[in-house]
C-alpha atoms as a PDB file:
ATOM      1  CA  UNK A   1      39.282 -22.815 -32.790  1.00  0.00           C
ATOM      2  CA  UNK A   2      41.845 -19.908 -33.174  1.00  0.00           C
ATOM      3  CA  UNK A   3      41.760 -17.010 -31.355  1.00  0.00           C
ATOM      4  CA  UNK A   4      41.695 -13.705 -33.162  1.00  0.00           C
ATOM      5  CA  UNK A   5      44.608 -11.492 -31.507  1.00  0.00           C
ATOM      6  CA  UNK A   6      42.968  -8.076 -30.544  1.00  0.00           C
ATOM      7  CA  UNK A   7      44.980  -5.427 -32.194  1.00  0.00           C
ATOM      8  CA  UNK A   8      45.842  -2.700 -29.733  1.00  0.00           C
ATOM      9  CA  UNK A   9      43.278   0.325 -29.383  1.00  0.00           C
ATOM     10  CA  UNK A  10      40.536  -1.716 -31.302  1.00  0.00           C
ATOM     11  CA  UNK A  11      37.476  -3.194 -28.913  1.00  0.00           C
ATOM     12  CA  UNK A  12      35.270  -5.062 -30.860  1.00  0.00           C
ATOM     13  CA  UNK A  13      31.331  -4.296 -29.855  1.00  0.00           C
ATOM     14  CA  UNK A  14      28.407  -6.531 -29.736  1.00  0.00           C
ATOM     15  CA  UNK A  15      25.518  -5.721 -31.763  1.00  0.00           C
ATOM     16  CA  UNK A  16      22.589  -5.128 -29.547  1.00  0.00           C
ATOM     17  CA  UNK A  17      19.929  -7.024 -31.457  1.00  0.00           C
ATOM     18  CA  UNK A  18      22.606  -9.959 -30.352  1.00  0.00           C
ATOM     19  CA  UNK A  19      23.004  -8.985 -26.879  1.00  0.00           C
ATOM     20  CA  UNK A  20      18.819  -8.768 -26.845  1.00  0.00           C
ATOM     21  CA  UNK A  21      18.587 -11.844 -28.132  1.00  0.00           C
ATOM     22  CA  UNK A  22      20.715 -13.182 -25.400  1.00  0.00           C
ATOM     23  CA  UNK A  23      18.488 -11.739 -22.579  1.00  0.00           C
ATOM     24  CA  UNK A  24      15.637 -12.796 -24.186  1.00  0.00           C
ATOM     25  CA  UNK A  25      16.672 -16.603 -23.790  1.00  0.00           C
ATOM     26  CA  UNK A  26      17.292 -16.214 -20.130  1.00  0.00           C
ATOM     27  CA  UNK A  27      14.049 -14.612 -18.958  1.00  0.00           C
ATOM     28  CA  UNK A  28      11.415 -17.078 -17.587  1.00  0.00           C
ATOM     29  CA  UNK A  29       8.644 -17.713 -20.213  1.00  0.00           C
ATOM     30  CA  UNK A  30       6.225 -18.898 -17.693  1.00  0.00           C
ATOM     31  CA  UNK A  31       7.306 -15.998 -15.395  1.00  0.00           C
ATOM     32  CA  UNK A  32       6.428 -13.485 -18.031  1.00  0.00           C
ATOM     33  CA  UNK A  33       3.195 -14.374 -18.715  1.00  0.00           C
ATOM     34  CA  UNK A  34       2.027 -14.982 -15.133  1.00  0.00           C
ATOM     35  CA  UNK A  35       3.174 -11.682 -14.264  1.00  0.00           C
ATOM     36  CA  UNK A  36       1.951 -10.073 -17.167  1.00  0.00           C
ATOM     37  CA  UNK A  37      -1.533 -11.304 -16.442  1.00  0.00           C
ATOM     38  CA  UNK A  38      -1.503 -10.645 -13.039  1.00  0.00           C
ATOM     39  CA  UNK A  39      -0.948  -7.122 -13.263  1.00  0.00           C
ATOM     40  CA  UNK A  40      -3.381  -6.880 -16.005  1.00  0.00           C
ATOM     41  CA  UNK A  41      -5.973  -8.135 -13.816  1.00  0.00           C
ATOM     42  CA  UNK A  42      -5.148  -6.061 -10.872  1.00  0.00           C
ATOM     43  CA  UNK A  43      -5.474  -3.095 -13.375  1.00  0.00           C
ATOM     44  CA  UNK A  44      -8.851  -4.158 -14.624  1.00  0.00           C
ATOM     45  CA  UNK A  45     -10.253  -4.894 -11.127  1.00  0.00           C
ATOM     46  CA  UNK A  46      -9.280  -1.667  -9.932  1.00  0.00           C
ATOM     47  CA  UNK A  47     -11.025  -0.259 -12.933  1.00  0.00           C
ATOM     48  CA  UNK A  48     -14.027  -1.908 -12.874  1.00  0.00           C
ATOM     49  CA  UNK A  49     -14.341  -1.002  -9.096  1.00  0.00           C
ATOM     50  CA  UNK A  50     -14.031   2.701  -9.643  1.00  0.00           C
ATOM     51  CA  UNK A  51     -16.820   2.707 -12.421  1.00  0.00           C
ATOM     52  CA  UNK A  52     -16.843   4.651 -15.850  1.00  0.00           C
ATOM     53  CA  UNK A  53     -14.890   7.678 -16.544  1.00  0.00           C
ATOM     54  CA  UNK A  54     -17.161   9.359 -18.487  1.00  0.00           C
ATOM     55  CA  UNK A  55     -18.143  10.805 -15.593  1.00  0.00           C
ATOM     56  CA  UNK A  56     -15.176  12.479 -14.597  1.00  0.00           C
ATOM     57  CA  UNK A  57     -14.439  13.679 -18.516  1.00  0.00           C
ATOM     58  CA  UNK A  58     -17.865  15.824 -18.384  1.00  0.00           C
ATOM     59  CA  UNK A  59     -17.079  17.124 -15.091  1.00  0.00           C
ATOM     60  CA  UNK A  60     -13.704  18.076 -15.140  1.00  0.00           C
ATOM     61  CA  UNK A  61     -12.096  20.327 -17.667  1.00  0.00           C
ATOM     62  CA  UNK A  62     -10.018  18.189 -19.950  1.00  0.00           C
ATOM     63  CA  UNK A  63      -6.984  19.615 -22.131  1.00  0.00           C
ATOM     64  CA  UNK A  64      -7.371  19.310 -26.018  1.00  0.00           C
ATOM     65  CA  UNK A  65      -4.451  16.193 -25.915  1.00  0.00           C
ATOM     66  CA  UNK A  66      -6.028  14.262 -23.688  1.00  0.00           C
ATOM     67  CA  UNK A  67      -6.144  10.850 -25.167  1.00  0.00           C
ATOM     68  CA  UNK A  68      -9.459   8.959 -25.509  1.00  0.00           C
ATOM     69  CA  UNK A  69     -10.628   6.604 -22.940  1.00  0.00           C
ATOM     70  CA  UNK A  70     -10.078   3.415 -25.468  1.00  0.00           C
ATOM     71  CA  UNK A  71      -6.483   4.819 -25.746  1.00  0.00           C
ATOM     72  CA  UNK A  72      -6.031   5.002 -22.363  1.00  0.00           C
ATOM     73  CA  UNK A  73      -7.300   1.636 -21.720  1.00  0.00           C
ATOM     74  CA  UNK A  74      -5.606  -0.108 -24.349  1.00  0.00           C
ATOM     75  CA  UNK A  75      -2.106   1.173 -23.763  1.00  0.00           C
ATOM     76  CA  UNK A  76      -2.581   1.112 -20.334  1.00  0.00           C
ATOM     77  CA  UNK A  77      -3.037  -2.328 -19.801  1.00  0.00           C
ATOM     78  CA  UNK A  78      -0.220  -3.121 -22.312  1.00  0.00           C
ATOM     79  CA  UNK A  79       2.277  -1.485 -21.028  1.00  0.00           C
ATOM     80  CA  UNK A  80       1.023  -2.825 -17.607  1.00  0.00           C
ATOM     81  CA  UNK A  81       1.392  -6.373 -19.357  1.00  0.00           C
ATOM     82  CA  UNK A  82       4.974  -5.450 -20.120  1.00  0.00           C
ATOM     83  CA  UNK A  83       5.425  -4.149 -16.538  1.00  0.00           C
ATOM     84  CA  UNK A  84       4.331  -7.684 -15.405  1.00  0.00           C
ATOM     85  CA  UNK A  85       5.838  -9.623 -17.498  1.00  0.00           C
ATOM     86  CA  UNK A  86       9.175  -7.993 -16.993  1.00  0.00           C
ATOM     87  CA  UNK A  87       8.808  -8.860 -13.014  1.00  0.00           C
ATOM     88  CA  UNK A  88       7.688 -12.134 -13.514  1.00  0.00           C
ATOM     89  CA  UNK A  89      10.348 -12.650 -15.817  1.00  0.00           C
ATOM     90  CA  UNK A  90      13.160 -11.558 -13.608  1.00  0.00           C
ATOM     91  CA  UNK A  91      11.890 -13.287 -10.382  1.00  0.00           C
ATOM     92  CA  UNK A  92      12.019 -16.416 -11.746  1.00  0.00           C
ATOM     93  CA  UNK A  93      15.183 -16.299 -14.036  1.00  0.00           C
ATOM     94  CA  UNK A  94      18.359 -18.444 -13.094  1.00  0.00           C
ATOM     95  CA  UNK A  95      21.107 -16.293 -15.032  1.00  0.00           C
ATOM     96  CA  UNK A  96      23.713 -14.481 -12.553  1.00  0.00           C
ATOM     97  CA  UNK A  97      23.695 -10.978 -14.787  1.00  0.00           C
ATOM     98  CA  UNK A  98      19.868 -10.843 -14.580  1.00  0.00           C
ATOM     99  CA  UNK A  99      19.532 -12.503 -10.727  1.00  0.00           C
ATOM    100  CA  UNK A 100      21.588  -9.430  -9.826  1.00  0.00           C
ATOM    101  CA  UNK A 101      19.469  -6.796 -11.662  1.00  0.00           C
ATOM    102  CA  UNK A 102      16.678  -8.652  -9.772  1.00  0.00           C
ATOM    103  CA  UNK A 103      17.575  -7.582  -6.673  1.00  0.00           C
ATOM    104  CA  UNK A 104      18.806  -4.344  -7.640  1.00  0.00           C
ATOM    105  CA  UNK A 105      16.129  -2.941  -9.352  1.00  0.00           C
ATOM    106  CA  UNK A 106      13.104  -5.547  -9.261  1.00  0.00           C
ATOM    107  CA  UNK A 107      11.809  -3.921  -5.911  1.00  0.00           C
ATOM    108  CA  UNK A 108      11.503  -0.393  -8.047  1.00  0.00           C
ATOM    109  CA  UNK A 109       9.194  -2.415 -10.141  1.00  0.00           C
ATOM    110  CA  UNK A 110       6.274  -2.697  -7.735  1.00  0.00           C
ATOM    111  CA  UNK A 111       6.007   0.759  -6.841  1.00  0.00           C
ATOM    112  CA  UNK A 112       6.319   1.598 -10.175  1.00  0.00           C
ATOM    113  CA  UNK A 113       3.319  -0.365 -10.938  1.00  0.00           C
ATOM    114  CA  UNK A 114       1.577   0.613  -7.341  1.00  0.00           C
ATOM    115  CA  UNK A 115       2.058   4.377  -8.245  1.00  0.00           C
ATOM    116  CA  UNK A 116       0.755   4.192 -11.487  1.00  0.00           C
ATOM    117  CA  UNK A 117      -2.439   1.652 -11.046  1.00  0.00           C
ATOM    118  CA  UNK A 118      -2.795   4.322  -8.143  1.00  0.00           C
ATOM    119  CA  UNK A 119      -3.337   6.857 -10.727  1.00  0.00           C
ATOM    120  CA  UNK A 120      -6.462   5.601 -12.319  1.00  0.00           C
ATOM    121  CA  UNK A 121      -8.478   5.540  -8.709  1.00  0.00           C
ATOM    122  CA  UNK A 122      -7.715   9.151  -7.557  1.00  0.00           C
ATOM    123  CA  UNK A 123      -7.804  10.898 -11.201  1.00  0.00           C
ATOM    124  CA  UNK A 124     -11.509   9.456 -12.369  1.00  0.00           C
ATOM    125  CA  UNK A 125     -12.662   7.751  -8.732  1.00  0.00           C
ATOM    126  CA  UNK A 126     -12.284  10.676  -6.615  1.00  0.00           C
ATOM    127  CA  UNK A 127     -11.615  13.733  -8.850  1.00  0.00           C
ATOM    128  CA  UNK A 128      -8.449  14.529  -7.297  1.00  0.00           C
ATOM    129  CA  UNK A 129      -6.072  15.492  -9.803  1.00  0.00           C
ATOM    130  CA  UNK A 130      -3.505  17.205  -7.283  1.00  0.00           C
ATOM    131  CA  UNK A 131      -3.740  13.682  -5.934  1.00  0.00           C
ATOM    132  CA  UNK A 132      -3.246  12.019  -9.220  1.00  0.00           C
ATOM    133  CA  UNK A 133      -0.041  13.575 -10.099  1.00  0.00           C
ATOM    134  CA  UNK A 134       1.937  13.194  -7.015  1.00  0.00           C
ATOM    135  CA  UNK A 135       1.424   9.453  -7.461  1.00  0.00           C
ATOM    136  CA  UNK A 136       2.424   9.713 -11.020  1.00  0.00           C
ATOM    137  CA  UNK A 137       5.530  11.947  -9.812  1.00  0.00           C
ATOM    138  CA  UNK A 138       6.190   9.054  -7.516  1.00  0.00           C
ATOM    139  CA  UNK A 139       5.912   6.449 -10.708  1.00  0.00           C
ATOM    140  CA  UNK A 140       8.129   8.695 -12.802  1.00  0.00           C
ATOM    141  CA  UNK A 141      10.561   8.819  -9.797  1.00  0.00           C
ATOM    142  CA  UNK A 142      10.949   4.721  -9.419  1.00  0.00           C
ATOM    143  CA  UNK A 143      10.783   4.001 -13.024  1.00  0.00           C
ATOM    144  CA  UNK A 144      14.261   6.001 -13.221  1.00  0.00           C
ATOM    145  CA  UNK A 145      15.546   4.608 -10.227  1.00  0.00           C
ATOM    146  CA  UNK A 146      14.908   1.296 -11.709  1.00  0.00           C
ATOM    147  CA  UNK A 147      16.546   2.111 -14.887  1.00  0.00           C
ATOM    148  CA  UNK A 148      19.313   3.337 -13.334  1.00  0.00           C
ATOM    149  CA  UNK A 149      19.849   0.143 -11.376  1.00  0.00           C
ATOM    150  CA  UNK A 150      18.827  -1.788 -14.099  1.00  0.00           C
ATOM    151  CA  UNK A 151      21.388  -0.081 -17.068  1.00  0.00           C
ATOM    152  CA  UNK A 152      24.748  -2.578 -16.571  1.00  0.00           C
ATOM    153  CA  UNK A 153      22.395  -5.567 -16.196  1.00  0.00           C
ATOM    154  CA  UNK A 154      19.424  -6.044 -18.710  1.00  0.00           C
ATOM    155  CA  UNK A 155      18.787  -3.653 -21.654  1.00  0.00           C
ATOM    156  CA  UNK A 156      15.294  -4.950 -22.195  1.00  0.00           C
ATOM    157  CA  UNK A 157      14.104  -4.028 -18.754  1.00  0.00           C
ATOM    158  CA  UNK A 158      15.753  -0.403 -19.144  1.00  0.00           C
ATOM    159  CA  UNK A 159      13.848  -0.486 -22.324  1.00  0.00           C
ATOM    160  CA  UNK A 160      10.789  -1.353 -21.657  1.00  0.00           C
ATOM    161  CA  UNK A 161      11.159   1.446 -18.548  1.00  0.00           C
ATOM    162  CA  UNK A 162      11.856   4.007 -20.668  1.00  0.00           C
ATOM    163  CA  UNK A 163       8.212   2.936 -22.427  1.00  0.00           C
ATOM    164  CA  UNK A 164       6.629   3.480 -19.259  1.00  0.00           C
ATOM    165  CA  UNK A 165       8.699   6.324 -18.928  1.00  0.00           C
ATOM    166  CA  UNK A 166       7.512   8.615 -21.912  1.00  0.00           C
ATOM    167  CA  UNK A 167       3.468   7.069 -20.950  1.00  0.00           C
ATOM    168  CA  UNK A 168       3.254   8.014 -17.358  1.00  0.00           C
ATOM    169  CA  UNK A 169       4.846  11.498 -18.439  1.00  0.00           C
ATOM    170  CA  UNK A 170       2.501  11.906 -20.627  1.00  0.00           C
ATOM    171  CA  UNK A 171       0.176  11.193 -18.122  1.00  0.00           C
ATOM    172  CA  UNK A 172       1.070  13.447 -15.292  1.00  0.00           C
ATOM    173  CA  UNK A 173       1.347  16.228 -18.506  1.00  0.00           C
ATOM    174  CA  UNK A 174      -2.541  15.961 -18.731  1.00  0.00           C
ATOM    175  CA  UNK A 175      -3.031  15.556 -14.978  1.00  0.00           C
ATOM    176  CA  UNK A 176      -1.165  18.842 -14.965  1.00  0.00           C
ATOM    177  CA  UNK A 177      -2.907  20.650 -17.165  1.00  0.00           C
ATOM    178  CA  UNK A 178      -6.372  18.767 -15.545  1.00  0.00           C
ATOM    179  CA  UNK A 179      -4.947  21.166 -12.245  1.00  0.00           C
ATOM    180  CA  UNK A 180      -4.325  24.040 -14.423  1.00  0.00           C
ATOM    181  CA  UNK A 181      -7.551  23.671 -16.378  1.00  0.00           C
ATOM    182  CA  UNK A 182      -9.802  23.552 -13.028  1.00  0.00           C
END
């Protein structure tokens, strides 16, 4: 195979759908969906043991963009399957880029999650929404750590971070505005 000479002050870039697709193949398969589910369950648990927000939504003040309860549970738990699957993923992969970014960043992704599956508890459980937001300040606060660590190493974990990103801002926007409103 002949080597293409690389004309001076020409770099040649990888498409990222390719450099994806090469991540993709070194994550764990089995590590994805165990982790997935497992945080997915932890989620659920935690909201079946706090009980029905309905509650809550009649006696708090809610902003107008406060998303509905089936929105809230149906992206929540994705992008807590995503969350999951992303740890699982990297704990169990056997590539040298992505073992590095696991023990950069992988240890932002539990308080991430902690922070966040916090959220649901003191917002609807015990009506504090002061509460609420500092742990979603917290979550907002790892999640960039994380994709800060994580940026030279894997671009689906950044992505995927930035995901959770724009949802638990969105979040602590209507747990703001919950303070505000009450």
């Amino acid at each position: 195979m002949a080597r293409r000479k690389k004309k001076k002050g020409k770099r040649y870039c990888i498409p990222l759908s390719a450099i994806l697709r090469n991540e993709w193949e070194q994550l764990n398969r089995g590590g994805l969906c165990v982790g997935g589910v497992l945080l997915v369950l932890a989620a659920v648990l935690c909201r079946i043991a706090i009980g029905s927000p309905y509650y809550t939504r009649h006696l708090l003040r809610m902003p107008y963009f406060m998303p509905p309860t089936v929105v809230l549970y149906a992206v929540g738990l994705l992008l807590y399957f995503l969350l999951g699957a992303l740890f699982g993923g990297l704990c169990i992969t056997r590539s040298a880029a992505l073992m590095r970014a696991r023990f950069k960043g992988l240890t932002l992704l539990v308080p991430t999650a902690l922070f966040r599956l916090l959220w649901y508890p003191l917002f609807f459980g015990a009506c504090a929404p002061a509460l609420a937001l500092i742990s979603l300040l917290l979550s907002v606060f790892c999640c960039l750590c994380a994709c800060r660590l994580f940026r030279g190493n894997t671009h689906i974990a950044v992505m995927l971070l930035l995901i959770e990103l724009v949802w638990t801002l969105l979040l602590a926007a209507v747990t703001l505005a919950v303070l505000v409103l009450n």
